[in-house]
Protein backbone atom coordinates (compact mmCIF):
# COMPACT_ATOMS: atom_id res chain seq x y z
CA UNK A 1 0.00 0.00 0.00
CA UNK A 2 2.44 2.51 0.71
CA UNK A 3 4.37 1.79 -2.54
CA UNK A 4 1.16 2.97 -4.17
CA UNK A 5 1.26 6.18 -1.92
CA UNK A 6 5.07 6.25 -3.05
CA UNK A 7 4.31 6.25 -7.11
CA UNK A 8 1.69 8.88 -5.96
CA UNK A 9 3.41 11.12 -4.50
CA UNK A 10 6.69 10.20 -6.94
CA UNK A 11 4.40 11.00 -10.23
CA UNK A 12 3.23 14.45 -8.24
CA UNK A 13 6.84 15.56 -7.96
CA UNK A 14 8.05 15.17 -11.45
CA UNK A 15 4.69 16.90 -12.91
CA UNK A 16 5.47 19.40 -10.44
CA UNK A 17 8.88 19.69 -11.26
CA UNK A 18 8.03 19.93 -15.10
CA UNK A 19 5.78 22.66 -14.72
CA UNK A 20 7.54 24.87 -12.26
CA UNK A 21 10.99 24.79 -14.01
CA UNK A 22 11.15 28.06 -15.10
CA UNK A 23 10.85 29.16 -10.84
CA UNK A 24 12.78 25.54 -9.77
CA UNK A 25 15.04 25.59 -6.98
CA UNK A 26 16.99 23.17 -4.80
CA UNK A 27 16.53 23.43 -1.27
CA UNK A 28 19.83 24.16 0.59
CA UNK A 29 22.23 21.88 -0.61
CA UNK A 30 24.27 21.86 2.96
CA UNK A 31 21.02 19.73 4.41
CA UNK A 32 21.08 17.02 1.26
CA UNK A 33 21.08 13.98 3.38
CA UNK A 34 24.39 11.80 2.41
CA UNK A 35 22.46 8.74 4.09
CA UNK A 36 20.25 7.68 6.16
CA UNK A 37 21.01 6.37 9.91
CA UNK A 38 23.99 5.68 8.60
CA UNK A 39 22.80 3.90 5.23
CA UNK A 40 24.59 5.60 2.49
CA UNK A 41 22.51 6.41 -0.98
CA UNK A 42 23.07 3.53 -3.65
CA UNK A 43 24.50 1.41 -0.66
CA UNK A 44 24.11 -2.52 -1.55
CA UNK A 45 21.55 -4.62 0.33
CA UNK A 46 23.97 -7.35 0.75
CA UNK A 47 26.25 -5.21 3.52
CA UNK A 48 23.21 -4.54 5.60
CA UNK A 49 22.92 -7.26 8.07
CA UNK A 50 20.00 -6.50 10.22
CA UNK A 51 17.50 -6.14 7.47
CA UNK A 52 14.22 -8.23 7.48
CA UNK A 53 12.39 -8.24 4.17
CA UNK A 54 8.62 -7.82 3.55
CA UNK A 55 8.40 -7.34 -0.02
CA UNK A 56 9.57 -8.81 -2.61
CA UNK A 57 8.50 -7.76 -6.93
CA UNK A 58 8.28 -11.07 -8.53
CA UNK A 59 11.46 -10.37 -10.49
CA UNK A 60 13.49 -9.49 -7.48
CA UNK A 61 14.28 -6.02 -9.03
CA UNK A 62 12.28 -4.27 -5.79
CA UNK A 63 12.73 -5.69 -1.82
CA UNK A 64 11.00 -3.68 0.83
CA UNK A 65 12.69 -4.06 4.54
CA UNK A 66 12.46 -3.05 7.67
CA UNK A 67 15.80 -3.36 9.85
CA UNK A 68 15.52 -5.49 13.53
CA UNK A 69 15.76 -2.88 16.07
CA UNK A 70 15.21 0.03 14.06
CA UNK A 71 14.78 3.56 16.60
CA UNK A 72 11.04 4.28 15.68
CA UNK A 73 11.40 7.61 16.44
CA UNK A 74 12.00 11.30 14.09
CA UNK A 75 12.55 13.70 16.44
CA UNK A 76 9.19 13.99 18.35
CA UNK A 77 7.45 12.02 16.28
CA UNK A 78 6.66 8.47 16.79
CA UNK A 79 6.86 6.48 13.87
CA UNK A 80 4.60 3.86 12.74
CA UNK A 81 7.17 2.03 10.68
CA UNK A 82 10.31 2.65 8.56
CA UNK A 83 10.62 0.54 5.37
CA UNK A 84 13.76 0.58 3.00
CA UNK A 85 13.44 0.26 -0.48
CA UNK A 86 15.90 -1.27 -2.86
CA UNK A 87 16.06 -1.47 -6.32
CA UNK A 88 18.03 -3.94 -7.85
CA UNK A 89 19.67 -4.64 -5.00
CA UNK A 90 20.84 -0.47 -3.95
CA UNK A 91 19.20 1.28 -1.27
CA UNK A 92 16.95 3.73 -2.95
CA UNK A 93 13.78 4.98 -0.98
CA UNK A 94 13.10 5.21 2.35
CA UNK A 95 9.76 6.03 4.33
CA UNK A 96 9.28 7.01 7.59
CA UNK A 97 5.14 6.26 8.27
CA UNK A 98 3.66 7.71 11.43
CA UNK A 99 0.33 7.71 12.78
CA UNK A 100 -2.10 10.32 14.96
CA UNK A 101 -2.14 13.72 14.95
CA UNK A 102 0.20 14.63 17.19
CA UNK A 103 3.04 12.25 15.97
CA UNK A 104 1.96 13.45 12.04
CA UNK A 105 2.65 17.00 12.57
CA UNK A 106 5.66 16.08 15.09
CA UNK A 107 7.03 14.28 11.37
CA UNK A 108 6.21 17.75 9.34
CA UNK A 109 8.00 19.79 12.22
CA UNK A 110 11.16 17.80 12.47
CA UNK A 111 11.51 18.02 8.74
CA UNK A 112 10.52 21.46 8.16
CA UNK A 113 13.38 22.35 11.00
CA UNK A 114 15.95 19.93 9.40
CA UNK A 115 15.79 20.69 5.55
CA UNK A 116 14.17 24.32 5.98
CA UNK A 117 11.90 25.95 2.88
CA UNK A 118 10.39 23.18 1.22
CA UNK A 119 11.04 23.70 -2.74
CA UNK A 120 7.31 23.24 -3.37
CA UNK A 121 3.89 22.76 -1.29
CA UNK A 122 0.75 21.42 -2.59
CA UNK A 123 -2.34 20.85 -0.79
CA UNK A 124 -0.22 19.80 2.78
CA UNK A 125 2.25 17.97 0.63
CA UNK A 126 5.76 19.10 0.98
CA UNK A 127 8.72 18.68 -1.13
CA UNK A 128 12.77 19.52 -0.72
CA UNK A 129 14.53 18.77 -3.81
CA UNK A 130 18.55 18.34 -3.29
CA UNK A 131 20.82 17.55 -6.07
CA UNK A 132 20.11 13.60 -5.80
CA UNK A 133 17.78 13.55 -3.11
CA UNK A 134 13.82 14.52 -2.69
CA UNK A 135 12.26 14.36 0.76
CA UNK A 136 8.85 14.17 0.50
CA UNK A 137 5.94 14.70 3.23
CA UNK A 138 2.40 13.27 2.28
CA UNK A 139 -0.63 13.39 4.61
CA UNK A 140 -2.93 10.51 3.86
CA UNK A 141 -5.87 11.27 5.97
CA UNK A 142 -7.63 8.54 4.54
CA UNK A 143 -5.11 5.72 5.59
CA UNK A 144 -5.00 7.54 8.96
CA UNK A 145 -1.35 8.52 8.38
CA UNK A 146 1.41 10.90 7.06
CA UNK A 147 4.51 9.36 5.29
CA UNK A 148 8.04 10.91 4.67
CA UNK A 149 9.57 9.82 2.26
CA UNK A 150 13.21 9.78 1.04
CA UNK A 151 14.33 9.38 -2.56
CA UNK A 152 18.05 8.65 -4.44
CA UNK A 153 17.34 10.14 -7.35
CA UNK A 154 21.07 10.57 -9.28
CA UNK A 155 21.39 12.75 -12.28
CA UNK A 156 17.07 13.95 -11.75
């Protein structure tokens, strides 16, 4: 379900980035997030040990994880779930899923005051677009949920 959210949301940003191109900008690219808790960009699934998967595409060319012991927390926000994303076998998306009020705007807060201006907003969505990464904030009122979301895009 949330990989549908994902394409949502994913789909959103590049229309978005199409039409806005002439006013694009990158959010500040001293915040672009190298990694994340310590998982570098691109980094192979192989040399993560504590992964446990939960999704697998039939042709093996997307695995979904979640890693044993993971801190479910983002600041002040409570977190539902984290799931990792690979494709063909490199760490690629990542998304941070909380749940309630409080914890959903605790997510939006703790982003906001980590990566600043948001490059675009749309409807409660929120979007920072580094050089190879977009961190994306979706509020999904009908799943009862907002998701962050963290994509490697290289070369987008």
């Amino acid at each position: 379900m949330v990989k549908k959210i994902f394409l949502a949301v994913l789909l959103t940003l590049m229309t978005a980035g199409s039409c806005m191109a002439a006013e694009e900008r990158l959010t500040d690219p001293e915040a672009e997030p190298a990694d994340f808790r310590g998982l570098k960009w691109g980094q192979e699934m192989s040399t993560i040990s504590d992964l446990v998967e939960t999704y697998r595409q039939e042709d093996g060319s997307e695995v979904i994880c979640k890693r044993n012991g993971d801190d479910l927390t983002y600041g002040a926000a409570r977190l539902h779930a984290i799931e990792y994303v690979f494709i063909d076998g490199k760490l690629s998306r990542v998304s941070m899923i909380a749940k309630g009020e409080a914890d959903e705007k605790a997510l939006l807060d703790e982003a906001k005051a980590i990566y600043g201006d948001e490059t675009l907003e749309m409807d409660g969505d929120y979007i920072w677009r580094f050089t190879e990464v977009r961190v994306m904030f979706s509020k999904e009122p009908s799943m009862g949920q907002s998701v962050l979301f963290y994509a490697y895009m290289p070369g987008a």
